[in-house]
PDB file of N, CA and C in Angstrom:
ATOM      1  N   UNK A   1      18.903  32.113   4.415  1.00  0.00           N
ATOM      2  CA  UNK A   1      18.833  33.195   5.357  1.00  0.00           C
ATOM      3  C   UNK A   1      19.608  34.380   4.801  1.00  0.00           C
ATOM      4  N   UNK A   2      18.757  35.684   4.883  1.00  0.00           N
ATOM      5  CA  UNK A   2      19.923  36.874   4.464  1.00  0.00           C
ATOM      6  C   UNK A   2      20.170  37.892   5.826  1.00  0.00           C
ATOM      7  N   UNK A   3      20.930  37.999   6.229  1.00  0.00           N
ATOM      8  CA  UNK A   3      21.628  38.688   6.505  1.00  0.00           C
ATOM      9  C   UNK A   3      23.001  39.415   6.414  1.00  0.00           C
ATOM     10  N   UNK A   4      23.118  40.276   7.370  1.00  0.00           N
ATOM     11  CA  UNK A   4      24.563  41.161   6.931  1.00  0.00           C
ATOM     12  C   UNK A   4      25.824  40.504   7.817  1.00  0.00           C
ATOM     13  N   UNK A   5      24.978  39.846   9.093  1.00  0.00           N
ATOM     14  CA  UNK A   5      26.313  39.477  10.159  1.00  0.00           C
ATOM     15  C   UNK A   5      25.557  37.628  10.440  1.00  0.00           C
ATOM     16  N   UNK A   6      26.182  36.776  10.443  1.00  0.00           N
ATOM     17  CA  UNK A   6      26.086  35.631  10.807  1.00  0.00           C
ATOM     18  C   UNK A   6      25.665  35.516  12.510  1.00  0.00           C
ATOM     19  N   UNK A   7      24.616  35.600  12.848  1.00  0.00           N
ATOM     20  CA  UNK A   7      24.264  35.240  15.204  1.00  0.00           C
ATOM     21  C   UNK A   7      25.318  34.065  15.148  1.00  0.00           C
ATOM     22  N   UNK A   8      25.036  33.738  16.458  1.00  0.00           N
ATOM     23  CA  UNK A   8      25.123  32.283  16.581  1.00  0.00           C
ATOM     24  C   UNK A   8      23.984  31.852  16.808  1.00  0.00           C
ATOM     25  N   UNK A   9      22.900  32.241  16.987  1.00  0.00           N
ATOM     26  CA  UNK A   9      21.342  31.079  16.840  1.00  0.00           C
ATOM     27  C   UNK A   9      21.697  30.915  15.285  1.00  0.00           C
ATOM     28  N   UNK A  10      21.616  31.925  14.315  1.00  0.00           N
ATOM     29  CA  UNK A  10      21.910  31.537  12.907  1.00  0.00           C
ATOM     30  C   UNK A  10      23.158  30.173  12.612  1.00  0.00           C
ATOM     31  N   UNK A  11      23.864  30.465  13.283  1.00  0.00           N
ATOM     32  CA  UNK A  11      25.288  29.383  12.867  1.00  0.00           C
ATOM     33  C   UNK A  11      24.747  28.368  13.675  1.00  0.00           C
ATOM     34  N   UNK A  12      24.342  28.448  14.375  1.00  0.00           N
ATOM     35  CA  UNK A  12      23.756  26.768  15.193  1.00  0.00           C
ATOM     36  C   UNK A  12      22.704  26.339  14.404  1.00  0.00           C
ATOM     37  N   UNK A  13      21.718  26.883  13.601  1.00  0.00           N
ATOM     38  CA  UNK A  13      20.951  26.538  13.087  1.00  0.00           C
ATOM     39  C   UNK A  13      21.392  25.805  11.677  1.00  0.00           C
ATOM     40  N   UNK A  14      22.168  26.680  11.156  1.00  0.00           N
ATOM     41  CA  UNK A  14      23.048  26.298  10.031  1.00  0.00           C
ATOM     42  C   UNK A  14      23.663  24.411  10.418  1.00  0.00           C
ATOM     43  N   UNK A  15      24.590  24.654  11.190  1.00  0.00           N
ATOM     44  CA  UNK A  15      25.450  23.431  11.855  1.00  0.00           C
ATOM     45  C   UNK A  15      24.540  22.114  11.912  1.00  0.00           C
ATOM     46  N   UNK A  16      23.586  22.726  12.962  1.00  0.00           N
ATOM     47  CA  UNK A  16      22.328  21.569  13.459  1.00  0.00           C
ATOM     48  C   UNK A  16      21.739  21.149  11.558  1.00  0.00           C
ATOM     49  N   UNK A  17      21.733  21.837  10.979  1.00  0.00           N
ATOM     50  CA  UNK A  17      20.887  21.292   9.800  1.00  0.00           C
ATOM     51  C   UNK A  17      21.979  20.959   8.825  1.00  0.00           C
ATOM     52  N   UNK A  18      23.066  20.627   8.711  1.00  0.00           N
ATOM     53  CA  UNK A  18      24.782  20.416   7.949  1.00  0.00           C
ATOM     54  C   UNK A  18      24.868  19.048   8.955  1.00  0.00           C
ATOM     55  N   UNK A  19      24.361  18.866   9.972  1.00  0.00           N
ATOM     56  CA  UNK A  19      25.224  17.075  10.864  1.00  0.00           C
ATOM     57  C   UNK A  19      23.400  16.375  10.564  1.00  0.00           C
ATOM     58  N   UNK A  20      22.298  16.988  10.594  1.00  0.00           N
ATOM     59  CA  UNK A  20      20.925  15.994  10.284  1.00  0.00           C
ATOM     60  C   UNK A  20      21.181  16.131   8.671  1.00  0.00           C
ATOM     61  N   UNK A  21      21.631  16.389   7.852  1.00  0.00           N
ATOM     62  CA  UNK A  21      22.071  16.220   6.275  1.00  0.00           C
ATOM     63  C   UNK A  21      22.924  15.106   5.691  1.00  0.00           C
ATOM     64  N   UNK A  22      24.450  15.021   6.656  1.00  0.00           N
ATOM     65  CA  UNK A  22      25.047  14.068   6.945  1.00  0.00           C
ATOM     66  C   UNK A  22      24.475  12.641   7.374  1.00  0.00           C
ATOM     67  N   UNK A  23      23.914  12.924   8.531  1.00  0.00           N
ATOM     68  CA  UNK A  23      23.044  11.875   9.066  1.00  0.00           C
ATOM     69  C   UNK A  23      22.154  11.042   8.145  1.00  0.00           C
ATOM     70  N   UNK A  24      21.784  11.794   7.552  1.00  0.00           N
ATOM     71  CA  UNK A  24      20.356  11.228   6.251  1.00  0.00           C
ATOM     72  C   UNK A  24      21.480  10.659   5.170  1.00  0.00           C
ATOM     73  N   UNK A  25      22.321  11.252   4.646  1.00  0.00           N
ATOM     74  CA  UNK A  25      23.073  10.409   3.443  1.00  0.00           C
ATOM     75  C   UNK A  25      23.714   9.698   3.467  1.00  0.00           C
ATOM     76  N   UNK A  26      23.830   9.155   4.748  1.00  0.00           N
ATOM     77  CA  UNK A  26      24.849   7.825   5.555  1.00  0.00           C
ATOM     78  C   UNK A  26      24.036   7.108   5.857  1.00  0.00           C
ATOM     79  N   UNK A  27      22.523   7.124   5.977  1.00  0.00           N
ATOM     80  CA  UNK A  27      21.583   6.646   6.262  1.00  0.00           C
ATOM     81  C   UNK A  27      21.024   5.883   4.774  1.00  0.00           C
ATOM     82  N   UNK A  28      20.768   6.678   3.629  1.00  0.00           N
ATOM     83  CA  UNK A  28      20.489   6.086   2.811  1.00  0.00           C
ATOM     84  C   UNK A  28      21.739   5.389   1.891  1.00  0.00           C
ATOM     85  N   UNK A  29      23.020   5.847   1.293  1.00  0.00           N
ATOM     86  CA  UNK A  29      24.048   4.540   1.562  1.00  0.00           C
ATOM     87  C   UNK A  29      24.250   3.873   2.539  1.00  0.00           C
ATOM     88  N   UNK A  30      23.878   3.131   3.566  1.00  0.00           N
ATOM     89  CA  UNK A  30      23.648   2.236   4.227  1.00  0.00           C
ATOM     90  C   UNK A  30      22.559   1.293   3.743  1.00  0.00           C
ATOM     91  N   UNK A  31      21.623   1.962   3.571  1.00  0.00           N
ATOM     92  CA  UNK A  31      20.501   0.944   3.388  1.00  0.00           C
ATOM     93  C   UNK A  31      19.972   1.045   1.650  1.00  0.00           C
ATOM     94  N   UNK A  32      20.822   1.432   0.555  1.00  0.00           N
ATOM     95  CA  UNK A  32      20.502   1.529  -0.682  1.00  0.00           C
ATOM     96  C   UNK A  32      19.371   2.521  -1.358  1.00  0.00           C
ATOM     97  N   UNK A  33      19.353   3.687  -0.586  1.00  0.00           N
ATOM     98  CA  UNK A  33      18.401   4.347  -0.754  1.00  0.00           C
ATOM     99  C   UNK A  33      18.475   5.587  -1.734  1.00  0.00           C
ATOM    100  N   UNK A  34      18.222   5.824  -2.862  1.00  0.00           N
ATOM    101  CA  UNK A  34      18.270   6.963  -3.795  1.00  0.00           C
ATOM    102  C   UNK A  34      17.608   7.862  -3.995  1.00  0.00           C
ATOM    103  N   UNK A  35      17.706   8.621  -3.099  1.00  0.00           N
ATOM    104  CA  UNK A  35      16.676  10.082  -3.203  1.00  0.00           C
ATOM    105  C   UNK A  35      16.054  10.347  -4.589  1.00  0.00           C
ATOM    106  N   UNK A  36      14.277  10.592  -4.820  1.00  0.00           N
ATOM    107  CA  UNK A  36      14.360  11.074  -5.820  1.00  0.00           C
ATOM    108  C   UNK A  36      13.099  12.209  -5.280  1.00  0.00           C
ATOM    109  N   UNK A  37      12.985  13.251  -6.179  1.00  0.00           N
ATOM    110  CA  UNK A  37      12.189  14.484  -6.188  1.00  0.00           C
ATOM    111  C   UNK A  37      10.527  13.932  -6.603  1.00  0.00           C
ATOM    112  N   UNK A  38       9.734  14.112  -5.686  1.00  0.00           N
ATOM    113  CA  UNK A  38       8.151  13.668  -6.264  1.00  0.00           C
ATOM    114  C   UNK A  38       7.483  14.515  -7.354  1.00  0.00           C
ATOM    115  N   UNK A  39       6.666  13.558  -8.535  1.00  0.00           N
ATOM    116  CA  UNK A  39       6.838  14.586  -9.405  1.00  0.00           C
ATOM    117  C   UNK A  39       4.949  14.501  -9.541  1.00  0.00           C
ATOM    118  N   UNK A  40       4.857  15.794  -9.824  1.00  0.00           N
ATOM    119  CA  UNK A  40       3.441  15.989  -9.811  1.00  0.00           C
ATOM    120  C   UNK A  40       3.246  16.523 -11.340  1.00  0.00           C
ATOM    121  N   UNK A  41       1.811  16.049 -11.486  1.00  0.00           N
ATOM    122  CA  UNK A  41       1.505  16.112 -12.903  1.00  0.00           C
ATOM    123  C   UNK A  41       1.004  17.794 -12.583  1.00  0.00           C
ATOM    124  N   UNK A  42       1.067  18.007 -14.490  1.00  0.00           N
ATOM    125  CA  UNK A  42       1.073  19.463 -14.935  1.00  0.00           C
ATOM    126  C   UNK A  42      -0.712  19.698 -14.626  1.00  0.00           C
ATOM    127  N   UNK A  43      -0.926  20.902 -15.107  1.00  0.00           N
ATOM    128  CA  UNK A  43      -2.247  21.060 -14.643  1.00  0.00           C
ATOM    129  C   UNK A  43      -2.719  20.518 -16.210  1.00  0.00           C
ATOM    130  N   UNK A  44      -2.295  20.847 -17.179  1.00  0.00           N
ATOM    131  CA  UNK A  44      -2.411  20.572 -18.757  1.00  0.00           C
ATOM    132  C   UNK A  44      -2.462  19.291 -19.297  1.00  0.00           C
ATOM    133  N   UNK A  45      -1.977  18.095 -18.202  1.00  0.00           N
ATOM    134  CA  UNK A  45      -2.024  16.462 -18.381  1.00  0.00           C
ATOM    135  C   UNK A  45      -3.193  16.027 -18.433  1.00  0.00           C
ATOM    136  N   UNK A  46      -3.370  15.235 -19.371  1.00  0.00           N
ATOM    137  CA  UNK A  46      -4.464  14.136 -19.163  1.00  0.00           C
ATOM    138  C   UNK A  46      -4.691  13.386 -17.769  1.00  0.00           C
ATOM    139  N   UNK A  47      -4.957  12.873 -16.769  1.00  0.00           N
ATOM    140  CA  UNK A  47      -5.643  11.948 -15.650  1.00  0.00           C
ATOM    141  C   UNK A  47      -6.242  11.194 -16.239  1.00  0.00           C
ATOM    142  N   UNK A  48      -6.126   9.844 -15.849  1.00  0.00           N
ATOM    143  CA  UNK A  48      -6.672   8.667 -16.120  1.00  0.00           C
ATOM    144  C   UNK A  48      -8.282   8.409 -15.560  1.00  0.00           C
ATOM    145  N   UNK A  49      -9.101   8.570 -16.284  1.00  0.00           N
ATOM    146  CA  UNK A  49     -10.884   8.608 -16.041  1.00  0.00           C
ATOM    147  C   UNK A  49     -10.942   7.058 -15.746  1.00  0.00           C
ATOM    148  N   UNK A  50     -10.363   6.269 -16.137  1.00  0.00           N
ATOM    149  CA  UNK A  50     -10.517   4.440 -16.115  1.00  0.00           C
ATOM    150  C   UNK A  50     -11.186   3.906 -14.643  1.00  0.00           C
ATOM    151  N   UNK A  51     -12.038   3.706 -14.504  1.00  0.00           N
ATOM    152  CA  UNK A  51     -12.609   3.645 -13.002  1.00  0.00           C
ATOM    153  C   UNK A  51     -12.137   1.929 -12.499  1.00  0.00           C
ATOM    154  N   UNK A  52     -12.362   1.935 -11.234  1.00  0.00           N
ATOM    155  CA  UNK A  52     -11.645   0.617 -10.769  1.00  0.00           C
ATOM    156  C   UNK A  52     -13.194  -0.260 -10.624  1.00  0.00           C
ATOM    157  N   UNK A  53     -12.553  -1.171 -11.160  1.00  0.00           N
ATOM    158  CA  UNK A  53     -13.586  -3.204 -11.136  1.00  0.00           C
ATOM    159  C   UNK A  53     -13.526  -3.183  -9.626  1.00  0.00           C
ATOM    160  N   UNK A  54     -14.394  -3.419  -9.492  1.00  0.00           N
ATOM    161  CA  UNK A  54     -15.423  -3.936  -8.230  1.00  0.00           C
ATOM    162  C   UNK A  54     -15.564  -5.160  -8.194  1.00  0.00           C
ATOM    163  N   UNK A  55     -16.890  -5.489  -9.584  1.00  0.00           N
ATOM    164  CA  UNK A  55     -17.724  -6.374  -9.750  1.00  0.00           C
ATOM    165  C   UNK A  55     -16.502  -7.503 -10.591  1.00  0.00           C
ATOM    166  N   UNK A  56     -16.316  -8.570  -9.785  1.00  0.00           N
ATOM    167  CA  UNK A  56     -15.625  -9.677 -11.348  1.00  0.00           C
ATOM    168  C   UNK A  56     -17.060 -10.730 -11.757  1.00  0.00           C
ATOM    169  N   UNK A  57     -16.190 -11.293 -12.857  1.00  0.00           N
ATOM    170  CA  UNK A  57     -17.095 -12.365 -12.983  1.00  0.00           C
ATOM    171  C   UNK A  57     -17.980 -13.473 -12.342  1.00  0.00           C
ATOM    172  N   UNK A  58     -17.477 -13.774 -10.848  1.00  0.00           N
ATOM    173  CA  UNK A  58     -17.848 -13.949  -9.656  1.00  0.00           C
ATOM    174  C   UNK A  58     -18.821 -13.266  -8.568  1.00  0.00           C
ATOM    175  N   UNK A  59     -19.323 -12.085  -9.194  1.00  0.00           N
ATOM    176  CA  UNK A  59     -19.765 -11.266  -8.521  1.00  0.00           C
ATOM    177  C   UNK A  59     -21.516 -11.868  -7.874  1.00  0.00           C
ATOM    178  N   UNK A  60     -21.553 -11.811  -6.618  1.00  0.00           N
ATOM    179  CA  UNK A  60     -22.892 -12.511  -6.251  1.00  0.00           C
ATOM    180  C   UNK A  60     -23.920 -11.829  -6.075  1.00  0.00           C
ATOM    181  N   UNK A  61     -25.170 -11.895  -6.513  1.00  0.00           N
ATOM    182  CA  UNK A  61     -26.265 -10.872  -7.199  1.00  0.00           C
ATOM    183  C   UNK A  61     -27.166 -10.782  -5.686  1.00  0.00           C
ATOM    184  N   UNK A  62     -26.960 -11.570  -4.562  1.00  0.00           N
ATOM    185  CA  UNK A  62     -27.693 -11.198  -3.265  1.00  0.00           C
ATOM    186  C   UNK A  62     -26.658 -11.753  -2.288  1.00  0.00           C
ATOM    187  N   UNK A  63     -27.268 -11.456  -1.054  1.00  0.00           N
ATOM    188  CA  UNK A  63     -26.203 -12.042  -0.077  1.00  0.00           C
ATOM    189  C   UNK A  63     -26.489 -13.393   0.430  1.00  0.00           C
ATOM    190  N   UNK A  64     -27.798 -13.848  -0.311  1.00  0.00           N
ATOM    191  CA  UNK A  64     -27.892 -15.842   0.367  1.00  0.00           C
ATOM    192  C   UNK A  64     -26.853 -16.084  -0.299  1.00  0.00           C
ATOM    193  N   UNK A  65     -26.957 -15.547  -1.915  1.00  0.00           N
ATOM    194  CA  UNK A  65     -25.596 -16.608  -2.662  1.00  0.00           C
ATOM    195  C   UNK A  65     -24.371 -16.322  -1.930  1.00  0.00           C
ATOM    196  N   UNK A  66     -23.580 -14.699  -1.628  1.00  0.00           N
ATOM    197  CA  UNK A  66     -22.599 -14.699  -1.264  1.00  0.00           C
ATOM    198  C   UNK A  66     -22.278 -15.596   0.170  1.00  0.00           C
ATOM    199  N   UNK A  67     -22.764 -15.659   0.876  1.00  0.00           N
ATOM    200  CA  UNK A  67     -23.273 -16.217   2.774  1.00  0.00           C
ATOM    201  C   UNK A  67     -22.409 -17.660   2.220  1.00  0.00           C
ATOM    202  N   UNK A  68     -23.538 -17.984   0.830  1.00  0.00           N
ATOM    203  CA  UNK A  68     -23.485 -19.565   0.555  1.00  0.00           C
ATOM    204  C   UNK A  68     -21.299 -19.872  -0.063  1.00  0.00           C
ATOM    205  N   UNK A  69     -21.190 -18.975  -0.685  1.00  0.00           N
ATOM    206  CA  UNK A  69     -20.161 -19.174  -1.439  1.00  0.00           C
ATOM    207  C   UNK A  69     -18.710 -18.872  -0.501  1.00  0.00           C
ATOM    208  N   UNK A  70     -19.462 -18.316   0.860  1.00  0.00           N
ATOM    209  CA  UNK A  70     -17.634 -17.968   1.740  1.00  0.00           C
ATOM    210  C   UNK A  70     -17.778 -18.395   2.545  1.00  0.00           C
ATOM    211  N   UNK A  71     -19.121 -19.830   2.945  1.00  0.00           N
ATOM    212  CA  UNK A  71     -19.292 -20.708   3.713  1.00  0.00           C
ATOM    213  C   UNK A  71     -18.212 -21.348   2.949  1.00  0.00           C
ATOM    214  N   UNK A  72     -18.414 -22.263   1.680  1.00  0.00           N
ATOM    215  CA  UNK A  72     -18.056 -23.161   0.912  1.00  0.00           C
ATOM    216  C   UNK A  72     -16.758 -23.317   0.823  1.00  0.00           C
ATOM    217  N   UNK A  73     -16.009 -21.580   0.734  1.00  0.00           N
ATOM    218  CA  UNK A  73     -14.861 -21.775   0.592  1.00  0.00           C
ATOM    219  C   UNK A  73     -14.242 -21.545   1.977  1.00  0.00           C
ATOM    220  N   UNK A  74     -14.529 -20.875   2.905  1.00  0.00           N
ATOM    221  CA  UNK A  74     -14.333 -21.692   5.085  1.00  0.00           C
ATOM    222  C   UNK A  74     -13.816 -22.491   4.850  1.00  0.00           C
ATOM    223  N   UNK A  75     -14.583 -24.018   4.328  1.00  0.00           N
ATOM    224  CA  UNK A  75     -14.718 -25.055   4.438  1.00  0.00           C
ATOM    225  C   UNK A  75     -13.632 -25.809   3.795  1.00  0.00           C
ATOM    226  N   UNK A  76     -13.316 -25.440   2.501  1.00  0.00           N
ATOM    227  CA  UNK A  76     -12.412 -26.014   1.720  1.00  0.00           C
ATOM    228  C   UNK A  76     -10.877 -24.831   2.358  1.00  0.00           C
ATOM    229  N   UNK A  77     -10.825 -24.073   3.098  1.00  0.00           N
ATOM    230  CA  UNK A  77      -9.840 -23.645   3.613  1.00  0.00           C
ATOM    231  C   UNK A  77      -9.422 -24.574   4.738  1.00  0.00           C
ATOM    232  N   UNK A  78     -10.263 -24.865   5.952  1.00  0.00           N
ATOM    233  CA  UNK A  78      -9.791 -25.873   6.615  1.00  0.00           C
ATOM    234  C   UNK A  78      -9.326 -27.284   6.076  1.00  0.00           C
ATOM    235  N   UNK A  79     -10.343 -27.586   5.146  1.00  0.00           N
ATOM    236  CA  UNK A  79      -9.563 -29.118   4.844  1.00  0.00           C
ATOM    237  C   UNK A  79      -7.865 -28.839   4.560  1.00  0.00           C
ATOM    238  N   UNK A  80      -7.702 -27.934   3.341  1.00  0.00           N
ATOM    239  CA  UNK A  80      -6.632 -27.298   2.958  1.00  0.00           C
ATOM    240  C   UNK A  80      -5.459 -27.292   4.141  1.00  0.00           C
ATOM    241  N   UNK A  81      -6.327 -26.549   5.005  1.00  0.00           N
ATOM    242  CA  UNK A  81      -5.517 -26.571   6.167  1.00  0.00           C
ATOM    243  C   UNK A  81      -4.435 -27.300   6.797  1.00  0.00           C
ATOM    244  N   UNK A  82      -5.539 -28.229   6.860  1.00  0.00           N
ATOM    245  CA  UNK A  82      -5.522 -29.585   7.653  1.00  0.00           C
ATOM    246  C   UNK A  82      -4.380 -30.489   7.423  1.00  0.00           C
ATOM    247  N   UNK A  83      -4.280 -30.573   5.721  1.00  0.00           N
ATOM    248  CA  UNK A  83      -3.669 -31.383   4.752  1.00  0.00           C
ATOM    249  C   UNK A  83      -2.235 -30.977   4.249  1.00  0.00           C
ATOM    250  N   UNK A  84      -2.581 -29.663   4.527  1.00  0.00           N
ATOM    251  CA  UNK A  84      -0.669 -28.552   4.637  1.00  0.00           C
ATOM    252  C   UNK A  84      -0.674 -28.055   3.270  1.00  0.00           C
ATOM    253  N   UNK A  85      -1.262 -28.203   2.210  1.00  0.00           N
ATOM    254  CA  UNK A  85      -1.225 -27.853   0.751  1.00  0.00           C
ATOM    255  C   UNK A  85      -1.568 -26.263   1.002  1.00  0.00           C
ATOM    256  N   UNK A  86      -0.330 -26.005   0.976  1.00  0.00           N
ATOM    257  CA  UNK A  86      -0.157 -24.404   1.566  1.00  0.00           C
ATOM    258  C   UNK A  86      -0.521 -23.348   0.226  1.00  0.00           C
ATOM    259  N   UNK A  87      -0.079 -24.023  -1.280  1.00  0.00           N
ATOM    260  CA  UNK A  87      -0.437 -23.246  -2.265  1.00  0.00           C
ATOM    261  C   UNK A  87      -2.302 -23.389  -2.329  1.00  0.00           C
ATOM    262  N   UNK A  88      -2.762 -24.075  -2.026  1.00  0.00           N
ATOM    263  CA  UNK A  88      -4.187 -24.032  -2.185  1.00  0.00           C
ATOM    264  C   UNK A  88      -4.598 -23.104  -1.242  1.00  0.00           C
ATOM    265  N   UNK A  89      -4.101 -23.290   0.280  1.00  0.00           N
ATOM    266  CA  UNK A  89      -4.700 -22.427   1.096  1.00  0.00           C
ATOM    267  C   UNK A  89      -4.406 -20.438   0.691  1.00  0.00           C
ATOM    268  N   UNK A  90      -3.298 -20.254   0.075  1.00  0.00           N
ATOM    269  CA  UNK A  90      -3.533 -19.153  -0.674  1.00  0.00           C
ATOM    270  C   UNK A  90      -4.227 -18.696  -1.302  1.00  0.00           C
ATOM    271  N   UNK A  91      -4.271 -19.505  -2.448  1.00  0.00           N
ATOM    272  CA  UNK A  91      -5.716 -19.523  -3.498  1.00  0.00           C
ATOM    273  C   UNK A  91      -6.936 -19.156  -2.849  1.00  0.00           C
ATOM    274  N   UNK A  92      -7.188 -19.918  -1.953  1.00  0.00           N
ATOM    275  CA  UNK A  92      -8.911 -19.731  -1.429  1.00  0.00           C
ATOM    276  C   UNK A  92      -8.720 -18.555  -0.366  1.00  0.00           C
ATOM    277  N   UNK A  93      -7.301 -17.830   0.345  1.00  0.00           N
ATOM    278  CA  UNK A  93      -7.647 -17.034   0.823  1.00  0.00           C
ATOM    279  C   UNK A  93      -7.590 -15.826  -0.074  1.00  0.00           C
ATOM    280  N   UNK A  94      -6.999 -15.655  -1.026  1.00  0.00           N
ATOM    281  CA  UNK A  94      -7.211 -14.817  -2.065  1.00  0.00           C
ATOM    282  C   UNK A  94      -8.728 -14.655  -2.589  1.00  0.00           C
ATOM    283  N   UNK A  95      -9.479 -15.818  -2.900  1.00  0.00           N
ATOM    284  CA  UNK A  95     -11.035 -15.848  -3.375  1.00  0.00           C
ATOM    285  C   UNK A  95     -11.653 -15.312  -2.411  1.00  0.00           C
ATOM    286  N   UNK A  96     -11.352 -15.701  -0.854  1.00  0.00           N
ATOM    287  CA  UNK A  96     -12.279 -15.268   0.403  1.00  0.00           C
ATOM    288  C   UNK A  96     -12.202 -13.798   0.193  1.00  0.00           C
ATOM    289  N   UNK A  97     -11.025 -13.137   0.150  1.00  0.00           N
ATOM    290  CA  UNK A  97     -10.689 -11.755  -0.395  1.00  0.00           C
ATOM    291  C   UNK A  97     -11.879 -11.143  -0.410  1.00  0.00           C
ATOM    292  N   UNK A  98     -11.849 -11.297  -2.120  1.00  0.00           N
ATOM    293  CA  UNK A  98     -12.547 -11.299  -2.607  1.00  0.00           C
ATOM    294  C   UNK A  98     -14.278 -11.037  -2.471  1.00  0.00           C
ATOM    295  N   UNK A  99     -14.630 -12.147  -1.713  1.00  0.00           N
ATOM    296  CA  UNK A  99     -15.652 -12.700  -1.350  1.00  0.00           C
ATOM    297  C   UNK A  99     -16.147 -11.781  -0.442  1.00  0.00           C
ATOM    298  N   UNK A 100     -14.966 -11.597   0.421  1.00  0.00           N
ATOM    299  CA  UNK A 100     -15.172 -10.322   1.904  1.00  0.00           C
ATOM    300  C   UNK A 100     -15.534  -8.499   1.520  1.00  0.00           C
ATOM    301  N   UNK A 101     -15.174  -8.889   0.069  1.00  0.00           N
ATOM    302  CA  UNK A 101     -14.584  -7.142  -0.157  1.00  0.00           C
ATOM    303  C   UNK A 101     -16.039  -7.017  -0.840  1.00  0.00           C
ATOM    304  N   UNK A 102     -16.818  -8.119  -1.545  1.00  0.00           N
ATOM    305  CA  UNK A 102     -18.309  -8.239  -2.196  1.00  0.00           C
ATOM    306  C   UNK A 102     -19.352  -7.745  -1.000  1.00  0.00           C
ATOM    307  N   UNK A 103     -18.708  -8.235   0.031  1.00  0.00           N
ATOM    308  CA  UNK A 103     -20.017  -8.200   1.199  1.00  0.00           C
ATOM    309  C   UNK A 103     -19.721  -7.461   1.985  1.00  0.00           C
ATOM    310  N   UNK A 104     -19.205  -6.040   1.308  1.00  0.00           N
ATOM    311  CA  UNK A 104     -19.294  -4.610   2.315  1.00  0.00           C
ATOM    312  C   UNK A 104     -19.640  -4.144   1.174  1.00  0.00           C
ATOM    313  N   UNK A 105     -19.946  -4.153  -0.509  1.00  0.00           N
ATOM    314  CA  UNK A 105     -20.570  -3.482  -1.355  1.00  0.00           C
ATOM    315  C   UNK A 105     -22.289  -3.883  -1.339  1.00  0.00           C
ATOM    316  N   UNK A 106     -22.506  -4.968  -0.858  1.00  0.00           N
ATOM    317  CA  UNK A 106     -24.117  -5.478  -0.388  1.00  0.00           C
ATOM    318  C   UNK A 106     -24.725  -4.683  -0.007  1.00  0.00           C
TER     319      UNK A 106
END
C-alpha cells in the first residue's frame, strides 16, 4: 500500500493480515509443513507429447469378452472373500479396475 499517512482501515488491514500470517506458520510447524513456491514451466520448455496407455495387454476386443472376464473375476473376488486371503482380494480388485475403466472406453 502507498500512501503518505497510515488510516486505521489501512492499519487494521495491515494487523488482520500480520495475526492470519502468524496463524498459518504455527499451523504448518505443527503439522510439518514446508511452504514451497509453484513452479511453472517456461514458455521455451519442452512438454512431454508421451500419451497415456489405455489399452494393456489385457485389453478386450468386444464387450461379450469383457461382460465374460469381470463376471469371472466377481466370482473369484467372493470366494477370495469368503476365505479372508485379503492379498488376493486386492489383486482382483485392482484387475476389476481395470476391467471397469475398459468398459467406459467400449
Amino acid at each position: 500500500m502507498y500512501a503518505d499517512v497510515t488510516t486505521r482501515a489501512m492499519k487494521q488491514a495491515i494487523d488482520e493480515t500480520d495475526r492470519r500470517r502468524q496463524l498459518q506458520i504455527a499451523f504448518n510447524e505443527d503439522n510439518g509443513i514446508s511452504p514451497v513456491s509453484s513452479v511453472r514451466k517456461l514458455a521455451g520448455e519442452e512438454t512431454s507429447t508421451e500419451e497415456p496407455t489405455v489399452h494393456t495387454e489385457a485389453f478386450c476386443e468386444n464387450l461379450s469378452d469383457l461382460c465374460d472376464q469381470i463376471t469371472a473375476k466377481e466370482q473369484q473376488l467372493l470366494e477370495f472373500t469368503d476365505t479372508g486371503d485379503e492379498q488376493r482380494v486386492e489383486d482382483i480388485r485392482r484387475q476389476l479396475d481395470g476391467l471397469y475403466r475398459q468398459f467406459i472406453y467400449i
